[in-house]
Protein backbone atom coordinates (compact mmCIF):
# COMPACT_ATOMS: atom_id res chain seq x y z
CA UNK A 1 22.82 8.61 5.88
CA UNK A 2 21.97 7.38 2.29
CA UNK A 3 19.21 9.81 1.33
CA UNK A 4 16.97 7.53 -0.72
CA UNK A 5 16.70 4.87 2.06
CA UNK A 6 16.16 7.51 4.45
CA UNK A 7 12.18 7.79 3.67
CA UNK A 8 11.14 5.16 5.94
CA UNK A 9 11.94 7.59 9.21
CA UNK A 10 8.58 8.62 8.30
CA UNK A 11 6.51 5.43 8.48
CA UNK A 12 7.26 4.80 11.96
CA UNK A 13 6.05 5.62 15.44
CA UNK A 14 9.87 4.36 16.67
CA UNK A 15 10.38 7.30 19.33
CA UNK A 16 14.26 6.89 18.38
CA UNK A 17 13.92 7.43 15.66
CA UNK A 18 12.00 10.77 14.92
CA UNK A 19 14.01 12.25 18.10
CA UNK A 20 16.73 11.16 15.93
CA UNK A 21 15.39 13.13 12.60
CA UNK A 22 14.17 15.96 14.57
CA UNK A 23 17.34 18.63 14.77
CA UNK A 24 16.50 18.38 10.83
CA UNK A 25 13.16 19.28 11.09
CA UNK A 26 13.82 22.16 13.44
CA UNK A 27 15.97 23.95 10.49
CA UNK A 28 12.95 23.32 8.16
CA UNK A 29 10.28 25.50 9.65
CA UNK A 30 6.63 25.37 9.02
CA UNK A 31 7.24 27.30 5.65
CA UNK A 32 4.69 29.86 4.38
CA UNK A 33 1.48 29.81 3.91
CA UNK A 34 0.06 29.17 0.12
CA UNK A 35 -2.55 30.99 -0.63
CA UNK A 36 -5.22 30.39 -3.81
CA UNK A 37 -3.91 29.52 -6.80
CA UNK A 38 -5.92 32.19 -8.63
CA UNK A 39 -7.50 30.02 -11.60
CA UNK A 40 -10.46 31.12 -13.19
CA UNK A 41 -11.15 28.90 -16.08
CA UNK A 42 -14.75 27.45 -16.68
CA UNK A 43 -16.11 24.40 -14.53
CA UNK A 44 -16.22 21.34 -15.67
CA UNK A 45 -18.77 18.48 -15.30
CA UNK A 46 -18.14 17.68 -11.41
CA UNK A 47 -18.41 21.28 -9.92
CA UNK A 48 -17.28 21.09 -6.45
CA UNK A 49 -17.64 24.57 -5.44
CA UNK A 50 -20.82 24.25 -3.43
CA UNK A 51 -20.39 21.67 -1.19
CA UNK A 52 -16.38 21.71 -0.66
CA UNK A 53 -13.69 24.35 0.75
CA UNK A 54 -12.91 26.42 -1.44
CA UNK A 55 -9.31 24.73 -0.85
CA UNK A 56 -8.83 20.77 -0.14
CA UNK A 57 -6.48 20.39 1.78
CA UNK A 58 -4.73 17.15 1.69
CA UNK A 59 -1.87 16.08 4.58
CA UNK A 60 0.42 13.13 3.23
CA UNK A 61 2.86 10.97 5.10
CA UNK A 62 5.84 12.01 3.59
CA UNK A 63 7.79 13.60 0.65
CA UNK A 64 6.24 14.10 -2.85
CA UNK A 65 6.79 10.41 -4.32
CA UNK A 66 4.86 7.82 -7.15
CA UNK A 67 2.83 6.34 -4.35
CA UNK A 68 1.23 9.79 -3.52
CA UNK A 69 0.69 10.31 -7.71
CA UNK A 70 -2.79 9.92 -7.69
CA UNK A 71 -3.07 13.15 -5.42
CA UNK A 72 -0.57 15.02 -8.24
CA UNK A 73 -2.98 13.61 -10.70
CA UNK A 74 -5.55 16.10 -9.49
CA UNK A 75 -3.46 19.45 -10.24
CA UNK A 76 -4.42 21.89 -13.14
CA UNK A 77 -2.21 24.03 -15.36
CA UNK A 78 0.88 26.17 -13.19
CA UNK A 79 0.63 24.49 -9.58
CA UNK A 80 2.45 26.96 -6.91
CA UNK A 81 5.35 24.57 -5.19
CA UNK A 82 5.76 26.33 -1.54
CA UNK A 83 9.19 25.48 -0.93
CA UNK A 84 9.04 26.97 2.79
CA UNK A 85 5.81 25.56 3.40
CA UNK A 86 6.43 21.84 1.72
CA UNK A 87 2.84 22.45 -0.14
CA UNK A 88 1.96 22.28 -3.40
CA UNK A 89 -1.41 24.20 -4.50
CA UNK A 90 -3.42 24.44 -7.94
CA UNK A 91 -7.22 24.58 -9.45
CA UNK A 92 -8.19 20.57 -8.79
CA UNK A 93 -8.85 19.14 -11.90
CA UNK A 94 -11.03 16.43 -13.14
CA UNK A 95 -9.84 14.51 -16.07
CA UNK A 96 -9.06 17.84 -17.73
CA UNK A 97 -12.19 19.73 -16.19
CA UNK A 98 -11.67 22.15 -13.31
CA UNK A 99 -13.42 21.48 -10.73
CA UNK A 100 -14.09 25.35 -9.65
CA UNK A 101 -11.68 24.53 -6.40
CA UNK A 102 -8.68 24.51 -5.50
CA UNK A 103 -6.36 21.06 -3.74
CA UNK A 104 -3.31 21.84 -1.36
CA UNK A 105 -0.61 18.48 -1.44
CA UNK A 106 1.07 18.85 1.69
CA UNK A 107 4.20 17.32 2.88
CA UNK A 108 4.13 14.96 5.99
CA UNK A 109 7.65 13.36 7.40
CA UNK A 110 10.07 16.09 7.51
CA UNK A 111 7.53 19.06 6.96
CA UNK A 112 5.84 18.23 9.71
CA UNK A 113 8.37 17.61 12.77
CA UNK A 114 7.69 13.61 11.75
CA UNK A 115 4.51 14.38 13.52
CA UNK A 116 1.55 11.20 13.05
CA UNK A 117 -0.78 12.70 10.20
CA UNK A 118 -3.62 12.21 12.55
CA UNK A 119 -2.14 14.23 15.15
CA UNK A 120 -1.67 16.73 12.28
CA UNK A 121 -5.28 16.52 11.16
CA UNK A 122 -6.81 17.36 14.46
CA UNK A 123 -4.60 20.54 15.51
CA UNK A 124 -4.90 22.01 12.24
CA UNK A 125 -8.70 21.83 11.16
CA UNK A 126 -7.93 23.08 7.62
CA UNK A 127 -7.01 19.25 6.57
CA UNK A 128 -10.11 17.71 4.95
CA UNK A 129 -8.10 14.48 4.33
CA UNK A 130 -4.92 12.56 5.81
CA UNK A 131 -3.21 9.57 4.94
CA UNK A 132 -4.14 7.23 7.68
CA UNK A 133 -3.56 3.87 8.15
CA UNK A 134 -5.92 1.23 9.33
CA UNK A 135 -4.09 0.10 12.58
CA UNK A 136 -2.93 3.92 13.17
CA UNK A 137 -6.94 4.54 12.77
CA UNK A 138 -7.46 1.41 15.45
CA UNK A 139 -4.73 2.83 17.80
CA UNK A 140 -6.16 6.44 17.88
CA UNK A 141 -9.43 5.78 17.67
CA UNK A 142 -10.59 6.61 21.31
CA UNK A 143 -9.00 9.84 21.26
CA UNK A 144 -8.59 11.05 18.06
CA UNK A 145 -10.73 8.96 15.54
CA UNK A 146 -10.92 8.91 11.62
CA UNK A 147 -12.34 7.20 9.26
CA UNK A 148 -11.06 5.91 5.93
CA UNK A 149 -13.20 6.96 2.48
CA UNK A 150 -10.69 5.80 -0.15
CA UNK A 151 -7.55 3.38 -0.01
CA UNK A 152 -5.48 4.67 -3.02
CA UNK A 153 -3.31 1.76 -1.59
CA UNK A 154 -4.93 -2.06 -2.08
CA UNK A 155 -2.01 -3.47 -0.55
CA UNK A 156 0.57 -2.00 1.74
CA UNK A 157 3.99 -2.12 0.20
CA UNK A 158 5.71 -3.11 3.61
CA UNK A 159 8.13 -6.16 3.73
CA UNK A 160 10.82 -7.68 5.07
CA UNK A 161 14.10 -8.15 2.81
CA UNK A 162 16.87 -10.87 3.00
CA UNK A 163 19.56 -11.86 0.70
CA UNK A 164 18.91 -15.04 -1.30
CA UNK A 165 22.28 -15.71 -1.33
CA UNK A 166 22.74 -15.89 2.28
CA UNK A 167 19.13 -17.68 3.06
CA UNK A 168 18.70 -19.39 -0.41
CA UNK A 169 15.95 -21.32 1.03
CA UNK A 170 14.22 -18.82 2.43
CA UNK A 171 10.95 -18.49 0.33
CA UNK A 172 8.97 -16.37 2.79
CA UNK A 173 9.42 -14.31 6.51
CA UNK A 174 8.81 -17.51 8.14
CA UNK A 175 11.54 -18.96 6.52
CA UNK A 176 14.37 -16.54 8.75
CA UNK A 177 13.05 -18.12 11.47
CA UNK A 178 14.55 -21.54 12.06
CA UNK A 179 17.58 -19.55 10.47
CA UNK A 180 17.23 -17.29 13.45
CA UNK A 181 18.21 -14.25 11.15
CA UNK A 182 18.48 -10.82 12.83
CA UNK A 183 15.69 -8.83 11.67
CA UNK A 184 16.20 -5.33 11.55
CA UNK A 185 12.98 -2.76 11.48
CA UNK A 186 11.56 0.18 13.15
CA UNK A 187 10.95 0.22 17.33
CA UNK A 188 7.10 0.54 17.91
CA UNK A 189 5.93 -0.99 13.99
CA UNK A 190 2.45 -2.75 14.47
CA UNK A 191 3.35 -5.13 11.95
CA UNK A 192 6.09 -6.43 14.02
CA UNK A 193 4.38 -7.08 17.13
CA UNK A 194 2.17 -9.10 15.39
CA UNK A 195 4.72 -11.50 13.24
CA UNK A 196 6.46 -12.02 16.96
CA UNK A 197 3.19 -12.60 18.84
CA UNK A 198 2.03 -14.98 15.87
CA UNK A 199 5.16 -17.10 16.02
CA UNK A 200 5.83 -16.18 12.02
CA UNK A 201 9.30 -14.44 14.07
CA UNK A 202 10.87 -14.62 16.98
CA UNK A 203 10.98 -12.36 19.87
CA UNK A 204 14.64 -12.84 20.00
CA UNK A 205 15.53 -12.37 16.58
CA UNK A 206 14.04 -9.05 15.73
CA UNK A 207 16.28 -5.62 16.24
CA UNK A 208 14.02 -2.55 16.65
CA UNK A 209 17.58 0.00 16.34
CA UNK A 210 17.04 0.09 12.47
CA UNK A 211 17.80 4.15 11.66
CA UNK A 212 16.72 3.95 8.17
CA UNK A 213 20.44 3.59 6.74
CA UNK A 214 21.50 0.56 4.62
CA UNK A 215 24.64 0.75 6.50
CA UNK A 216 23.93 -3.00 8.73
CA UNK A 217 22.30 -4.76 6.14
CA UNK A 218 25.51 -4.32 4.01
CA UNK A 219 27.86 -4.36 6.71
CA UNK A 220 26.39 -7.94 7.87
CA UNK A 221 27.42 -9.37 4.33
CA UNK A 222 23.69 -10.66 4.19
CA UNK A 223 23.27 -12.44 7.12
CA UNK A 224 20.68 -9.28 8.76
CA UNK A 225 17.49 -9.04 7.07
CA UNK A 226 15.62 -5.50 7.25
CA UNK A 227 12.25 -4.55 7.17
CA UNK A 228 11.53 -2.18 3.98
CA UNK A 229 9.05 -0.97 0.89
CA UNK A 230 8.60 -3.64 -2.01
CA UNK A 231 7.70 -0.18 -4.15
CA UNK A 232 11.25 1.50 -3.30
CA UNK A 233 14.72 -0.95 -2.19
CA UNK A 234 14.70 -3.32 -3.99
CA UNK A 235 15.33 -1.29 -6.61
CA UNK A 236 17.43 1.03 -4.46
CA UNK A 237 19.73 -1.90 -3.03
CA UNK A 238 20.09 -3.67 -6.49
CA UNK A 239 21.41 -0.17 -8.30
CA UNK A 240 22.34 2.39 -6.02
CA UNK A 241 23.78 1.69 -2.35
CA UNK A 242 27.14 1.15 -2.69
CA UNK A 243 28.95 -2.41 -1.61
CA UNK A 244 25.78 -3.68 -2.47
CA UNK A 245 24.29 -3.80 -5.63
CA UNK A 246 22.59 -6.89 -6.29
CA UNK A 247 19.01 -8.55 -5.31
CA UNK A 248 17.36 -8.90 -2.07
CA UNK A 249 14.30 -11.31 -2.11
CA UNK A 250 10.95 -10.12 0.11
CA UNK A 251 8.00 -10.69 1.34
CA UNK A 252 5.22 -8.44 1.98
CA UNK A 253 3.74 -8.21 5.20
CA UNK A 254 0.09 -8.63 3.80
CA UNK A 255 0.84 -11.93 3.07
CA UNK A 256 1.84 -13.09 5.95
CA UNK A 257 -1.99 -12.02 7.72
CA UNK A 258 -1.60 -8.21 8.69
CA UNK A 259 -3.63 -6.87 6.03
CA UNK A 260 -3.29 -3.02 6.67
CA UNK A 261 -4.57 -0.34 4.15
CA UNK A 262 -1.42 1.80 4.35
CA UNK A 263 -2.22 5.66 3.58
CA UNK A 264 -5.55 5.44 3.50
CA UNK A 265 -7.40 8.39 2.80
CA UNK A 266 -9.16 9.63 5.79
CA UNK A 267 -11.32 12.39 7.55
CA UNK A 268 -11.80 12.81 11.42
CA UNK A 269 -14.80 10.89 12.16
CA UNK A 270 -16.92 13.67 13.35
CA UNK A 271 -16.53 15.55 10.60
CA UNK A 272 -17.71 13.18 8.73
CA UNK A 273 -21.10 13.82 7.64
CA UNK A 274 -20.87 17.48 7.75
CA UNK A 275 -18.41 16.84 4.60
CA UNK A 276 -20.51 14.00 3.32
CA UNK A 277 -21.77 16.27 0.49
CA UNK A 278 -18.21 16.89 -0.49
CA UNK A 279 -16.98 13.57 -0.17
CA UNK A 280 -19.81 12.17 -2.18
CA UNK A 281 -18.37 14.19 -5.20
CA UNK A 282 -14.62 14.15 -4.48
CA UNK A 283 -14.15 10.90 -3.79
CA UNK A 284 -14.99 9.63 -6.93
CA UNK A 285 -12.46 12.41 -8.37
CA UNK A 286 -9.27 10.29 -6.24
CA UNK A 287 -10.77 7.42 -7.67
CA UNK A 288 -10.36 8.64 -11.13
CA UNK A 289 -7.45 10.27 -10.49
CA UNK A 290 -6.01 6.85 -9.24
CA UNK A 291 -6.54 5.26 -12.45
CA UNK A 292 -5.37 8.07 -14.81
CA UNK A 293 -1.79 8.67 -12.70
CA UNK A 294 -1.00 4.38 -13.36
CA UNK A 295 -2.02 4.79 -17.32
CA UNK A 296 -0.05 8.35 -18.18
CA UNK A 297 1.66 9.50 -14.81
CA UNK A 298 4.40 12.10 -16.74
CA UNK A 299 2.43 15.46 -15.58
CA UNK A 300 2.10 14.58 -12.15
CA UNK A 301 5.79 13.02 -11.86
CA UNK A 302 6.98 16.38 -13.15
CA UNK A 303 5.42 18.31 -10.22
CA UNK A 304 6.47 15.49 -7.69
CA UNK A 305 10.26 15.50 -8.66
CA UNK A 306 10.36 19.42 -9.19
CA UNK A 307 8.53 19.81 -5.26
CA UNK A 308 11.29 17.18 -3.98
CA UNK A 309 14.02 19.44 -5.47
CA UNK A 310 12.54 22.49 -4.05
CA UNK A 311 11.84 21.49 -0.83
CA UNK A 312 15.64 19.95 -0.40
CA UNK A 313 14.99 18.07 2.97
CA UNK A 314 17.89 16.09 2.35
CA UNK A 315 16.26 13.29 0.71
CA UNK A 316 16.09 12.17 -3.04
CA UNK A 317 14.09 10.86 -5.01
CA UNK A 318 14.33 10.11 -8.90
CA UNK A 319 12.88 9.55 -11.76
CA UNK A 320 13.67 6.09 -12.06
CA UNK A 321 12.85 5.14 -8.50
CA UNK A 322 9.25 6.81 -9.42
CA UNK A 323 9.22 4.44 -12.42
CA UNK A 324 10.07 1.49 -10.70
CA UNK A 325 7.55 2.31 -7.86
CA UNK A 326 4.70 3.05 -9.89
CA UNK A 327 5.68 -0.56 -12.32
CA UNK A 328 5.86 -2.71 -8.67
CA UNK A 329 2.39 -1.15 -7.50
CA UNK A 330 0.63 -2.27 -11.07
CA UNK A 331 2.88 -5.54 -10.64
CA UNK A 332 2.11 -6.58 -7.20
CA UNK A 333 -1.35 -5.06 -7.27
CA UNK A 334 -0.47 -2.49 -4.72
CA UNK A 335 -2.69 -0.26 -6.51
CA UNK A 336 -5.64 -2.02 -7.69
CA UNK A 337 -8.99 -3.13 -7.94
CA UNK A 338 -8.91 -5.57 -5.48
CA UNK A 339 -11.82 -8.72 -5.28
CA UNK A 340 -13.76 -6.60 -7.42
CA UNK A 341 -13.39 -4.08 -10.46
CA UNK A 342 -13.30 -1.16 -8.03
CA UNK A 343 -10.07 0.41 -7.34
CA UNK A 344 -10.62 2.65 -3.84
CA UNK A 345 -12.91 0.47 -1.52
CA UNK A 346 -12.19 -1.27 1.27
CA UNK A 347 -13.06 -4.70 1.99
CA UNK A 348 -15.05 -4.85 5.28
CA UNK A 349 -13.09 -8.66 6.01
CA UNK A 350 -9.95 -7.18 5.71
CA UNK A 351 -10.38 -4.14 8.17
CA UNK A 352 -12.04 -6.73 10.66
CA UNK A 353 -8.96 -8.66 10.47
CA UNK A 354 -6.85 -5.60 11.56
CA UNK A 355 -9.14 -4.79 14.08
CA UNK A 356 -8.53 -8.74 15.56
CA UNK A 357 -5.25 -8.60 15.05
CA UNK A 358 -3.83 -5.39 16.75
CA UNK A 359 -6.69 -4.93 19.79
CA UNK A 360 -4.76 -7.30 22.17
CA UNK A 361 -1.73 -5.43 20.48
CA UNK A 362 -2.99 -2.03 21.66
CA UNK A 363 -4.25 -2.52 24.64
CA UNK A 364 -1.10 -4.40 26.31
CA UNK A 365 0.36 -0.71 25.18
CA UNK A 366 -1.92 0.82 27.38
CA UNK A 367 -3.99 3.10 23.95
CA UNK A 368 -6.83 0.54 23.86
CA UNK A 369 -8.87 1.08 20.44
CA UNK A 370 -12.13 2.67 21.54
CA UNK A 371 -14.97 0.33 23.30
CA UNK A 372 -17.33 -1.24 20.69
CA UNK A 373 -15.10 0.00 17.62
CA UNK A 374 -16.65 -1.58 14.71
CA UNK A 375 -14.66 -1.50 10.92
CA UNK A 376 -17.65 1.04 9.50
CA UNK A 377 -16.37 3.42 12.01
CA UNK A 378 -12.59 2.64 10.78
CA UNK A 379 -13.32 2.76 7.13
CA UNK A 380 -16.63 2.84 4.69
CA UNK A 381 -17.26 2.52 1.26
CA UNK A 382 -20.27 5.25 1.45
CA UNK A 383 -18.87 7.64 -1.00
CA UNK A 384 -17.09 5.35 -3.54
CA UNK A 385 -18.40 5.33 -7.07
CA UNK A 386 -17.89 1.29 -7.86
CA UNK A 387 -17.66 1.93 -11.68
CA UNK A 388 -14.64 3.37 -11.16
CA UNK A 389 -11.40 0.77 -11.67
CA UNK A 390 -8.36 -0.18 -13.26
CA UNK A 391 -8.88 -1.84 -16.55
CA UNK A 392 -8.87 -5.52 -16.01
């Protein structure tokens, strides 16, 4: 399996294919535990010491990579990389401040038996935050509910990819329908169920037995398009899978109406206000942190490409895919302000749109969202500081 292509076991719910990742996992173990990093320098302005753990703990989606940078951003001097545990702990900084805590990184996809995060976030109450996205938050929200307080993420990087040779007049994912291209992506995606029951696809054109591999796509000569990350293969597929090695053209799923905050960082709902006085302060922090990893992200790459080598799951990542990345997010606005000069917040329309758009989805799969779900319960803007942004 070609290890950088690999990642996107990890942003599925395809039963196939974690059962198909999992005799991996079982060699990984659960790693030991990582304990405080020990730091005693002076707080800063932002002292978060009174009203949060004395360790954040912060569960990702997947390996250390550029789209998780802002959460690297936040690590003072000597971080501890757990190599066992897939963790990463040191004193949380503030724009060169300490904060008088502590953050813990941890690895989701591998490192945690490909496991949902929000599964992960309610059997281990230690996780203050999870990277949750907005129709995962719909789906679980009767029985295990969370709420979104910062989307480091304005747009989701998920597309579908096609070769411009093959379909040169295919401008968008509409355009491989009257081709009747085989789409290849991920059994059980949201996103697809929704481009098949809007008529943007076919039923009868999409393949859910994509394994993560490049291996169809160049097999087919062109003729199979594949579902992927704008932030990640295009760059891949144009230098580094072999009998390949040119352009793919895409589309991202946003644009097509399924306006999802991917990764969005999130808290189980009924926690919520016990942590409100800790979220009012740290939020802003992620927002800040945000903006500082897209101006001068060198520190926090250096941690994220040393804990990929260490934790040697099998999957690479380099420092020119992390270049690339973070250039498409400021490019494509993946990671920005949005309608406003905010980078962080959610807009209200948006997560009503989800809501409208995977509901009938949901409940023909028998995990209805939860009765009266409203998009303040799914995501709020309560503890965003809007003077924080990207520069214009």
């Amino acid at each position: 399996m070609n290890t950088h292509v690999w990642r996107r076991l990890s942003r599925t719910t395809g039963v196939a294919a974690v059962a198909a990742a999992l005799a991996f996992t079982a060699a990984c173990g659960s790693g030991e535990s990582t304990e405080s990093s020990g730091y005693s320098g002076s707080i800063g302005p932002v002292d978060l010491s009174a009203a949060c753990p004395e360790k954040v703990v912060i569960q990702t989606d997947w390996n250390p990579e550029a789209e998780h940078g802002h959460l690297y951003q936040l690590l003072g001097p000597d971080p501890a990389i757990s190599a066992g545990g897939k963790r990463v702990v040191g004193p949380l900084f503030d724009r060169g401040s300490y904060t008088g805590v502590d953050v813990e990184i941890r690895a989701g996809g591998p490192a945690i038996g490909f496991q949902s995060v929000t599964s992960q976030m309610y059997s281990d109450p230690d996780i203050l935050l999870g990277y949750v996205d907005t129709d995962q938050a719909i789906q679980n929200s009767e029985s295990n509910p969370t709420t979104g307080v910062m989307a480091p993420l304005d747009i989701s990087p998920q597309m579908i990819m096609w070769d411009p040779a093959t379909y040169p007049q295919a401008q968008g994912i509409a355009d491989l329908k009257p081709v009747n291209a085989r789409v290849l992506y991920f059994e059980g995606s949201t996103y697809m169920d929704y481009l098949t029951g809007a008529g943007i696809l076919a039923p009868g054109q999409v393949d859910g037995s994509y394994d993560g591999t490049p291996a169809n796509f160049v097999t087919d000569g062109g003729k199979t398009a594949q579902q992927g990350y704008a932030s990640s293969e295009p760059q891949l597929y144009k230098e580094e899978v072999e009998g390949w090695k040119k352009p793919v053209k895409y589309q991202l799923v946003h644009d097509v109406g399924f306006p999802t905050y991917k990764s969005a960082m999130s808290v189980r709902s009924a926690d919520l206000e016990k942590n409100s006085a800790c979220l009012e302060q740290l939020v802003p922090v992620l927002q800040r942190a945000a903006v500082d990893y897209m101006a001068s992200p060198e520190t926090a790459d250096k941690v994220i490409l040393d804990a990929v080598e260490q934790y040697d799951t099998g999957w690479v990542y380099s420092q020119r895919n992390a270049d690339y990345a973070r250039q498409t997010m400021a490019d494509l606005k993946l990671v920005g302000n949005g309608p406003n000069a905010t980078i962080g917040d959610f807009d209200t329309e948006r997560v009503a749109r989800v809501l409208e758009v995977t509901g009938p989805i949901f409940t023909e799969q028998g995990t209805p969202a939860a009765a009266g779900l409203t998009p303040d319960a799914i995501a709020t803007n309560r503890f965003i500081d809007t003077s924080v942004g990207l520069p214009s």
